[in-house]
PDB file of N, CA and C in Angstrom:
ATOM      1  N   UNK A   1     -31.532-154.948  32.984  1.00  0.00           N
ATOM      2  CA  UNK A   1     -32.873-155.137  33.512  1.00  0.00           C
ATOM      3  C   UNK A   1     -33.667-156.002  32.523  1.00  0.00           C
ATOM      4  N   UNK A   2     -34.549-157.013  32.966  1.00  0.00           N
ATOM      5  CA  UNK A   2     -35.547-157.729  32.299  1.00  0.00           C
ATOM      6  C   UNK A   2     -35.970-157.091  32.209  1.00  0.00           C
ATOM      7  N   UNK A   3     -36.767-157.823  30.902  1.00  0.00           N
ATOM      8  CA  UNK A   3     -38.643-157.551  30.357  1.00  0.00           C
ATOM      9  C   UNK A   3     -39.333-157.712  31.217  1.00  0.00           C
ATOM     10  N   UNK A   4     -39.397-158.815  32.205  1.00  0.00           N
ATOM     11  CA  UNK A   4     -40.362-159.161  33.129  1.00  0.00           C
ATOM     12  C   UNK A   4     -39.881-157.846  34.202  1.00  0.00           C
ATOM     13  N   UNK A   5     -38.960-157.538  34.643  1.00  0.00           N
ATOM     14  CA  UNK A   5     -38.364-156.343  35.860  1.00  0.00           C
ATOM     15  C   UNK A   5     -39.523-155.701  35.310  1.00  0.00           C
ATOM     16  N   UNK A   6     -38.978-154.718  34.163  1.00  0.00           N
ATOM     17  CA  UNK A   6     -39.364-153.323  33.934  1.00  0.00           C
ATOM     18  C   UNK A   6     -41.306-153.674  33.366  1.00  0.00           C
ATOM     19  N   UNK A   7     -41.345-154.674  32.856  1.00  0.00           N
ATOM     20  CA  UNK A   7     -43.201-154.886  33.114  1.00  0.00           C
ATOM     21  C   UNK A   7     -43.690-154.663  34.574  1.00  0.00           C
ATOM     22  N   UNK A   8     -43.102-155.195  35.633  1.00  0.00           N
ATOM     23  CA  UNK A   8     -43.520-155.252  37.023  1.00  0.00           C
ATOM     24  C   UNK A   8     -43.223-154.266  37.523  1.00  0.00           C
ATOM     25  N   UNK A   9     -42.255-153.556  36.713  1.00  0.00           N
ATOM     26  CA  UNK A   9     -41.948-152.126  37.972  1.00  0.00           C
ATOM     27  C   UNK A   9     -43.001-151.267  37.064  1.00  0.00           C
ATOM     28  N   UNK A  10     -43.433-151.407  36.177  1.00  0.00           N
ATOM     29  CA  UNK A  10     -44.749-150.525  35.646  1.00  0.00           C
ATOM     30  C   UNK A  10     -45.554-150.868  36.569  1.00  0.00           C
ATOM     31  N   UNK A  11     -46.120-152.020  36.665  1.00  0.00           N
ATOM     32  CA  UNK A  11     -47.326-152.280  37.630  1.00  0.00           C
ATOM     33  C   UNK A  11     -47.775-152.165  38.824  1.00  0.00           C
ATOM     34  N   UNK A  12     -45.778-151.934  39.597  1.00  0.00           N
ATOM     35  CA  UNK A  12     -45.683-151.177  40.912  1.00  0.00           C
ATOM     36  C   UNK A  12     -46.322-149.784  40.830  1.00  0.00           C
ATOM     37  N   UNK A  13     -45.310-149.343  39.574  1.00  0.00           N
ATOM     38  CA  UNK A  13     -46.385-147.615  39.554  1.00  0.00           C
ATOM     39  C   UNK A  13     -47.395-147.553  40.040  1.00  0.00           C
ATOM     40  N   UNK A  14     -48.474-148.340  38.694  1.00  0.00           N
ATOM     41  CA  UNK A  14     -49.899-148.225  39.291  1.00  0.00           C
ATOM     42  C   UNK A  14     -50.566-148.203  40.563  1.00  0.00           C
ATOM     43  N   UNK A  15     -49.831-149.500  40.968  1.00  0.00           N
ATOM     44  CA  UNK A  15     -50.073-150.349  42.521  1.00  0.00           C
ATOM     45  C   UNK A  15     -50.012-149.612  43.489  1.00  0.00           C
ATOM     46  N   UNK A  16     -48.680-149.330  43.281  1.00  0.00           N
ATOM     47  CA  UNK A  16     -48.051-148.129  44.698  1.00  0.00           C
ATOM     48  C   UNK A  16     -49.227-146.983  44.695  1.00  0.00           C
ATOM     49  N   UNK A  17     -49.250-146.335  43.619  1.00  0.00           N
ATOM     50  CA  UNK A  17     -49.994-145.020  43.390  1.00  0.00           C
ATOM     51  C   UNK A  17     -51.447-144.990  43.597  1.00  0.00           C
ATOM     52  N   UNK A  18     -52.132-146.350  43.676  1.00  0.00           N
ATOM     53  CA  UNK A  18     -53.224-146.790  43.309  1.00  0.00           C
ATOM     54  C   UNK A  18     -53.580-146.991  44.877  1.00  0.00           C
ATOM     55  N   UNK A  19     -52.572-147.270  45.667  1.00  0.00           N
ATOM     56  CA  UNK A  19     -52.707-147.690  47.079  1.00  0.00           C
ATOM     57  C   UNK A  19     -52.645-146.694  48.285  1.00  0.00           C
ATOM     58  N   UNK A  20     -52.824-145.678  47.560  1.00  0.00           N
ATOM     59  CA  UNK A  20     -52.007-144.166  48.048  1.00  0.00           C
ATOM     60  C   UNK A  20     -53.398-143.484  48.003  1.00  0.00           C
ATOM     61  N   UNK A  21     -54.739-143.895  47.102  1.00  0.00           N
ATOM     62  CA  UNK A  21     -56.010-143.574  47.404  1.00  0.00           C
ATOM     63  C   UNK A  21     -56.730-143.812  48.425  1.00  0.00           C
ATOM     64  N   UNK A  22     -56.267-144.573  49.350  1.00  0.00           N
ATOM     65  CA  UNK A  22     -57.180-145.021  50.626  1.00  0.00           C
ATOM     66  C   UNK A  22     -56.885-143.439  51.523  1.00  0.00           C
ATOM     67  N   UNK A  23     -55.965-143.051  51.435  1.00  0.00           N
ATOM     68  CA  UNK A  23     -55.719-141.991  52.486  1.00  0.00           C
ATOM     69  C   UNK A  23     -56.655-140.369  51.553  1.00  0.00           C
ATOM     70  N   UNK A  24     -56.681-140.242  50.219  1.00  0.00           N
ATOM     71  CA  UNK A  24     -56.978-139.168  49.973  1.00  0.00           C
ATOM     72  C   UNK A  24     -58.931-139.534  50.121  1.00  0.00           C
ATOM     73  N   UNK A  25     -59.071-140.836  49.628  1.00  0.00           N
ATOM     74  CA  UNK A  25     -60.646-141.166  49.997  1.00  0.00           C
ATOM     75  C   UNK A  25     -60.743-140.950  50.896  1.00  0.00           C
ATOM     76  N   UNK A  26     -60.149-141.238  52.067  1.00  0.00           N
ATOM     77  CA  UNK A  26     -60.951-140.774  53.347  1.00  0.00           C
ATOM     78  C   UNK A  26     -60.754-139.615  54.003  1.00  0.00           C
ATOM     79  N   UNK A  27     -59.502-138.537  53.353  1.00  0.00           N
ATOM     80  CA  UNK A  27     -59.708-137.116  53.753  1.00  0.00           C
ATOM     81  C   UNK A  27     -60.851-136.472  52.583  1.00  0.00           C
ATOM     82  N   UNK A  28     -60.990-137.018  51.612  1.00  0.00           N
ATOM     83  CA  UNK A  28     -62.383-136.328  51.047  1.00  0.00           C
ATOM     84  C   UNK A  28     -63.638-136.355  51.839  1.00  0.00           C
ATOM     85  N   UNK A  29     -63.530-137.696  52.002  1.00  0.00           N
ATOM     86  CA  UNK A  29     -64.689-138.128  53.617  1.00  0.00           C
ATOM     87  C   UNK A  29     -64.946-137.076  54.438  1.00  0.00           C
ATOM     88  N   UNK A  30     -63.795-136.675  55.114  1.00  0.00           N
ATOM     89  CA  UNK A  30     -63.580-135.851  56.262  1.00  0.00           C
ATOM     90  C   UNK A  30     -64.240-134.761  55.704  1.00  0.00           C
ATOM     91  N   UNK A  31     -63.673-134.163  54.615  1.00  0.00           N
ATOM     92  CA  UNK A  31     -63.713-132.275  54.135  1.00  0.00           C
ATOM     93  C   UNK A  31     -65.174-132.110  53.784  1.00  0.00           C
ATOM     94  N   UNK A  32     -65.643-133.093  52.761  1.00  0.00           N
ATOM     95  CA  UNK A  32     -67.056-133.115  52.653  1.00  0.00           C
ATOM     96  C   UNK A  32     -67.802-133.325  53.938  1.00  0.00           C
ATOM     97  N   UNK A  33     -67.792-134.290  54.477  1.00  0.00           N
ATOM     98  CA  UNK A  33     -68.692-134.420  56.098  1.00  0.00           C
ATOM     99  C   UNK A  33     -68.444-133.445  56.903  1.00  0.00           C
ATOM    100  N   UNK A  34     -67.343-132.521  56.291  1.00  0.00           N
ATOM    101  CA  UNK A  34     -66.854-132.167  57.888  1.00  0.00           C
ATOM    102  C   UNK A  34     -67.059-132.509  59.271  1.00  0.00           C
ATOM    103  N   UNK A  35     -66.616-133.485  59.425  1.00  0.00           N
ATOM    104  CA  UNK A  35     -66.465-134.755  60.605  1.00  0.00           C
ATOM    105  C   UNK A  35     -65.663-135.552  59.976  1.00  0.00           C
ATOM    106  N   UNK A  36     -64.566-136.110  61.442  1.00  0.00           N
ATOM    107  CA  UNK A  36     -63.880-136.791  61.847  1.00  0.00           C
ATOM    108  C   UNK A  36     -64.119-137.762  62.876  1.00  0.00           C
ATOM    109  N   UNK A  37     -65.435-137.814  63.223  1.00  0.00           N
ATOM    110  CA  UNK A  37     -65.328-138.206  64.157  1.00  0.00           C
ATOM    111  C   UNK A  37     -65.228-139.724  65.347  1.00  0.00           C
ATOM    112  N   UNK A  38     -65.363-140.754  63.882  1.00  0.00           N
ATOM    113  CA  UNK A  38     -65.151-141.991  63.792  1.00  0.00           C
ATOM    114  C   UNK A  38     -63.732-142.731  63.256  1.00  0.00           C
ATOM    115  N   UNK A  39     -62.629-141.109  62.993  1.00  0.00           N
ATOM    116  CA  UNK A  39     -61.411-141.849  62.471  1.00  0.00           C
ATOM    117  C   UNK A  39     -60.812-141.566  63.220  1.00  0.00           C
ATOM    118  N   UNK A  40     -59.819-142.674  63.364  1.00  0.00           N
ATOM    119  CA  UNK A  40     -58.595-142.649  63.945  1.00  0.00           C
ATOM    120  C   UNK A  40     -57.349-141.875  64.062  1.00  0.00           C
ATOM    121  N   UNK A  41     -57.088-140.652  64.702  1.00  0.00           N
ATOM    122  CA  UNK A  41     -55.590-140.039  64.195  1.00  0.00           C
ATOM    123  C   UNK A  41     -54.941-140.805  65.037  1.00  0.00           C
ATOM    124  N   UNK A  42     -54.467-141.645  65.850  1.00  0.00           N
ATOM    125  CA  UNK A  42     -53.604-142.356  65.895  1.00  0.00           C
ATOM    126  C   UNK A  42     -53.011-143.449  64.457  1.00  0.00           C
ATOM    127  N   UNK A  43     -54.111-144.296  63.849  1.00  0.00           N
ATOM    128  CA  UNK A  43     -54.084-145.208  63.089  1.00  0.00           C
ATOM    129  C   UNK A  43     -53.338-143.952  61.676  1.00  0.00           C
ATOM    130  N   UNK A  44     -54.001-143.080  61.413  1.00  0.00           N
ATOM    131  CA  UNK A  44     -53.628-142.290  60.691  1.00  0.00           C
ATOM    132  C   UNK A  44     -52.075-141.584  60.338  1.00  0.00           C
ATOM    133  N   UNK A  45     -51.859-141.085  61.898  1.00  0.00           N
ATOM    134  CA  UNK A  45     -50.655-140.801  62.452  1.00  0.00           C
ATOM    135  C   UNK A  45     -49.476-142.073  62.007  1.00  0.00           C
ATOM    136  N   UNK A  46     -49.823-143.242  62.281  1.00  0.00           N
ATOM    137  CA  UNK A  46     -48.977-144.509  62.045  1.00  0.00           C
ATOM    138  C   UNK A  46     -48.790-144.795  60.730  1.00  0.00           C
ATOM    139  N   UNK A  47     -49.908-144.486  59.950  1.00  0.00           N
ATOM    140  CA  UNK A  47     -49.730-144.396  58.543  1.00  0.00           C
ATOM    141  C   UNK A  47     -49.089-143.635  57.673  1.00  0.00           C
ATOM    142  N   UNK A  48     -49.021-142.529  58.388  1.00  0.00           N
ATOM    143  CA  UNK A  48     -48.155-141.124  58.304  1.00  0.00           C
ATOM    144  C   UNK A  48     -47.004-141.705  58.020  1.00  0.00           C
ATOM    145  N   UNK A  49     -46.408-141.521  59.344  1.00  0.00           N
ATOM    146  CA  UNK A  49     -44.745-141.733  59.673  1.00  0.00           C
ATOM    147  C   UNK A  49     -44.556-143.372  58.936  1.00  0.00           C
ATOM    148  N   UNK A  50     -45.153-144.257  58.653  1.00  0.00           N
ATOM    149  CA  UNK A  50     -44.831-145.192  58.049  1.00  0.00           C
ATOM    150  C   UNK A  50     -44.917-144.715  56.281  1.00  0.00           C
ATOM    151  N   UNK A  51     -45.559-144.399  55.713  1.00  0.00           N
ATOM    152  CA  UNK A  51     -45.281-143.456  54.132  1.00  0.00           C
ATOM    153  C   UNK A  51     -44.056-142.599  54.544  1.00  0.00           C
ATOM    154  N   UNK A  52     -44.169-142.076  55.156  1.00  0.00           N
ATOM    155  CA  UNK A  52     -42.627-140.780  55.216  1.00  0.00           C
ATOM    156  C   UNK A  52     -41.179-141.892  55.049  1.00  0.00           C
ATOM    157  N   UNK A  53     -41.360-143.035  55.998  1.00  0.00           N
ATOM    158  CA  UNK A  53     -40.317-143.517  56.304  1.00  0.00           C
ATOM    159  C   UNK A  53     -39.764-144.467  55.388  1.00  0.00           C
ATOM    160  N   UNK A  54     -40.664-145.024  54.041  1.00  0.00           N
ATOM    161  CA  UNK A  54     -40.800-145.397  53.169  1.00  0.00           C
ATOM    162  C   UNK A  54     -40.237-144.756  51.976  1.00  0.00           C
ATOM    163  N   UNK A  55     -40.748-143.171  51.790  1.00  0.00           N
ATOM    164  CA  UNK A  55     -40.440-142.548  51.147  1.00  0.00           C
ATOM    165  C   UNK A  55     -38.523-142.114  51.167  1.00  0.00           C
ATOM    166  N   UNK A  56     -38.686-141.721  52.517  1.00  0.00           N
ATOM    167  CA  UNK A  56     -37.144-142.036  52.818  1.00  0.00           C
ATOM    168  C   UNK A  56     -36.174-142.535  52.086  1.00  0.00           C
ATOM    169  N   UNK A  57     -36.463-144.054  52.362  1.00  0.00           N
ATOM    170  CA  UNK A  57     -35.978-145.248  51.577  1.00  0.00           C
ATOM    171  C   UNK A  57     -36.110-144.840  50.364  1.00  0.00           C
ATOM    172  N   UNK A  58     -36.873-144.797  50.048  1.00  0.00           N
ATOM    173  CA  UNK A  58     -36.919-144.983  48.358  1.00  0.00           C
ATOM    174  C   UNK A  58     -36.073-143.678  47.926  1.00  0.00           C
ATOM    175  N   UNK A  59     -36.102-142.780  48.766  1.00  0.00           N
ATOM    176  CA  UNK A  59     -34.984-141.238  48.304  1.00  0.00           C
ATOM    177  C   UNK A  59     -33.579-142.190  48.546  1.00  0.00           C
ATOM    178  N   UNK A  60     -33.135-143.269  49.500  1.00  0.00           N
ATOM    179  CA  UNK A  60     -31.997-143.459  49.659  1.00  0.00           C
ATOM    180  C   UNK A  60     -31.688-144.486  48.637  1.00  0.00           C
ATOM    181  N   UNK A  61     -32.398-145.822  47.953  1.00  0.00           N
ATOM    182  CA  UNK A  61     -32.192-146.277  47.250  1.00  0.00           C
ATOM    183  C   UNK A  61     -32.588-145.845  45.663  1.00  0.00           C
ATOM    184  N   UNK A  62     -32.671-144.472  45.929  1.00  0.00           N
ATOM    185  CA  UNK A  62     -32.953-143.875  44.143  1.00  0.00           C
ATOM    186  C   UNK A  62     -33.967-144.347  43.415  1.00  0.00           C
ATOM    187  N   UNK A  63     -35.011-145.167  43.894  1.00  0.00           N
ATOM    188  CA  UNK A  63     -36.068-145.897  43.939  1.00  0.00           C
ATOM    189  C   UNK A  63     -37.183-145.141  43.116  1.00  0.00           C
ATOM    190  N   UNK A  64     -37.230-145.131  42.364  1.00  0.00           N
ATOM    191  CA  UNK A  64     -38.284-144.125  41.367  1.00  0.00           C
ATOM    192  C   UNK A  64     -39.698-144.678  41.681  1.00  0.00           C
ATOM    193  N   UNK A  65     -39.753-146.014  41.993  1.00  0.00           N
ATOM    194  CA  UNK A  65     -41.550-146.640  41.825  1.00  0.00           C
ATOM    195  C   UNK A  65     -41.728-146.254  43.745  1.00  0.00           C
ATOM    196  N   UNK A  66     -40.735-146.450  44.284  1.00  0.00           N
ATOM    197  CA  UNK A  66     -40.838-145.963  45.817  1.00  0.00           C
ATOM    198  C   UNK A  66     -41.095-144.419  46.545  1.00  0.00           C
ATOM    199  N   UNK A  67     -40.466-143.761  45.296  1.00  0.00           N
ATOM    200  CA  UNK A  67     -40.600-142.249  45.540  1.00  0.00           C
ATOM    201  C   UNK A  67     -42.050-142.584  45.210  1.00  0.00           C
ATOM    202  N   UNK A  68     -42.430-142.489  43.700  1.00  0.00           N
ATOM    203  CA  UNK A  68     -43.463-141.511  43.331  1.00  0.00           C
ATOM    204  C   UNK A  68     -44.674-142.175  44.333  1.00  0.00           C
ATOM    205  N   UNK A  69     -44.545-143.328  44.549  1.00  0.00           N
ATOM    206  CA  UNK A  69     -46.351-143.929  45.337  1.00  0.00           C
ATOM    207  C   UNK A  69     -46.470-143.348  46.702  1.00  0.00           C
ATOM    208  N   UNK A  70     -45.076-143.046  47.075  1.00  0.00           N
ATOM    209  CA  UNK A  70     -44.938-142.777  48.955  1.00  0.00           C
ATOM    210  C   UNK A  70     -45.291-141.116  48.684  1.00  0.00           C
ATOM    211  N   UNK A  71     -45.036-140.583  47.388  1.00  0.00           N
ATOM    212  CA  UNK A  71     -45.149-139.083  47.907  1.00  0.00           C
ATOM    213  C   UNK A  71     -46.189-138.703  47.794  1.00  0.00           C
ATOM    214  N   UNK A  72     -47.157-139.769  47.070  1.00  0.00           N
ATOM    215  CA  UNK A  72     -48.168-139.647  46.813  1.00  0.00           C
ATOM    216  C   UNK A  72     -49.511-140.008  48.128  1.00  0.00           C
ATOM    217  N   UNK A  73     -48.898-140.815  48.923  1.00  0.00           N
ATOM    218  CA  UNK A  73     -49.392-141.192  50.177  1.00  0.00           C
ATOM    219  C   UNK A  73     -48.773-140.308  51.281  1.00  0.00           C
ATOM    220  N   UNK A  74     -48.209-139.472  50.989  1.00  0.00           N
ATOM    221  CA  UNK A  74     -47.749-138.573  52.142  1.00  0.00           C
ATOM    222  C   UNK A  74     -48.665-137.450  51.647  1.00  0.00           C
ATOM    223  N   UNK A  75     -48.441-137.418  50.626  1.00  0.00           N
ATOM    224  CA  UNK A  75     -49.423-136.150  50.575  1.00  0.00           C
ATOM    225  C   UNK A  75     -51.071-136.595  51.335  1.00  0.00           C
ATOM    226  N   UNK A  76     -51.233-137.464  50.942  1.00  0.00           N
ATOM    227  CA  UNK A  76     -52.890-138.052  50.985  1.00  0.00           C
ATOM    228  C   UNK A  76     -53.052-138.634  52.294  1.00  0.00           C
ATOM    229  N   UNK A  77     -52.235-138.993  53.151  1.00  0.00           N
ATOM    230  CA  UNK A  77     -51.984-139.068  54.846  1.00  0.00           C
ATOM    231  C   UNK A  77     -52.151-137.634  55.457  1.00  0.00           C
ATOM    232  N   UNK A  78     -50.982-136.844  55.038  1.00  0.00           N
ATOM    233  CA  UNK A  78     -50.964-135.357  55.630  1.00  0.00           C
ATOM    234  C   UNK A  78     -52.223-134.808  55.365  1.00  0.00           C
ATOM    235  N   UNK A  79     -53.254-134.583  54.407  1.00  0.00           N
ATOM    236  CA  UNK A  79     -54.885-134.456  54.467  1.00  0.00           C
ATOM    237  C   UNK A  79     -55.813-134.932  54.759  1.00  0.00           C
ATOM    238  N   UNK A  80     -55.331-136.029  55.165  1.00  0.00           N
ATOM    239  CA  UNK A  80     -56.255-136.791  56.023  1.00  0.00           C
ATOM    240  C   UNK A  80     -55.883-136.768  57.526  1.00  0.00           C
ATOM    241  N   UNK A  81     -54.723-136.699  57.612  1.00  0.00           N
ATOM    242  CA  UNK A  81     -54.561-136.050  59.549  1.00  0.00           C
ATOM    243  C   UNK A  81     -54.882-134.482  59.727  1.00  0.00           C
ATOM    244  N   UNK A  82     -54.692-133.820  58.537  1.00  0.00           N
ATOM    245  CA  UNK A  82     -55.155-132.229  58.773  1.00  0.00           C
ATOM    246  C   UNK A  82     -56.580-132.672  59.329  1.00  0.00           C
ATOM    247  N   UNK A  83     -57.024-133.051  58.218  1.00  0.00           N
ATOM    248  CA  UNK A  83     -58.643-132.941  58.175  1.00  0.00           C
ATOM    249  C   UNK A  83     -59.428-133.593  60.081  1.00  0.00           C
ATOM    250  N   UNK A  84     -58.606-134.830  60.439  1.00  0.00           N
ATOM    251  CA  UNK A  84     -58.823-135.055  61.018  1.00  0.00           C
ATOM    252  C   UNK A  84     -58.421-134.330  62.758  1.00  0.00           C
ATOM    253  N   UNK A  85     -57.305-133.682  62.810  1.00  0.00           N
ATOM    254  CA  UNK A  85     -57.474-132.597  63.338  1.00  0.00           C
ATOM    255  C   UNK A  85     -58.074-131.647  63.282  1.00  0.00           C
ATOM    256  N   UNK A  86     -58.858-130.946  62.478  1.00  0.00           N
ATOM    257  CA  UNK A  86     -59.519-129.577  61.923  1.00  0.00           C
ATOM    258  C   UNK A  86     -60.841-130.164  62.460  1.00  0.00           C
ATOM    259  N   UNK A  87     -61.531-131.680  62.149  1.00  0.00           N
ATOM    260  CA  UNK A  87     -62.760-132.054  62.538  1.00  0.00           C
ATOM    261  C   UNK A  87     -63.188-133.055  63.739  1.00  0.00           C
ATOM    262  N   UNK A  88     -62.069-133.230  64.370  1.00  0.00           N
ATOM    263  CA  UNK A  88     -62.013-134.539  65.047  1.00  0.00           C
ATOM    264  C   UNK A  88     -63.152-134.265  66.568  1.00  0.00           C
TER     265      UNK A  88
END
């Protein structure tokens, strides 16, 4: 592995993990407002099963920067479709 690889697969970390906040920001949205009532659980739902299916992958290619950002967006999807069921 390069210097340049393993610099960039650091920055995936961040990236991935960093990109995985849009879903827990907007189930904080939800829990605090309690309301849902301008979000999407379809769009949500799609975001869902697209992190899961990701995560997948990255379990099948042993993918360490793929695991940790997707499990991190599954978690932060799955509270944001709770939420949005619980308030919708």
């Amino acid at each position: 592995m390069t210097k340049i690889f393993r610099l960039f697969e650091k920055y995936m970390y961040v990236v991935g993990s960093a990109s995985s906040l849009v879903f827990f920001l907007q189930a904080y949205k939800i829990f605090i407002d309690k309301s849902a009532i301008d979000v999407s659980l379809a769009a949500f739902l799609v975001g869902l099963i697209s992190v899961i299916s990701w995560l997948i992958y990255g379990i099948m290619l042993k993918n360490k920067v793929l695991i940790v950002a997707n499990t991190l967006a599954v978690v932060g999807a799955s509270c944001a479709v709770i939420g949005i069921v619980m308030y919708g």
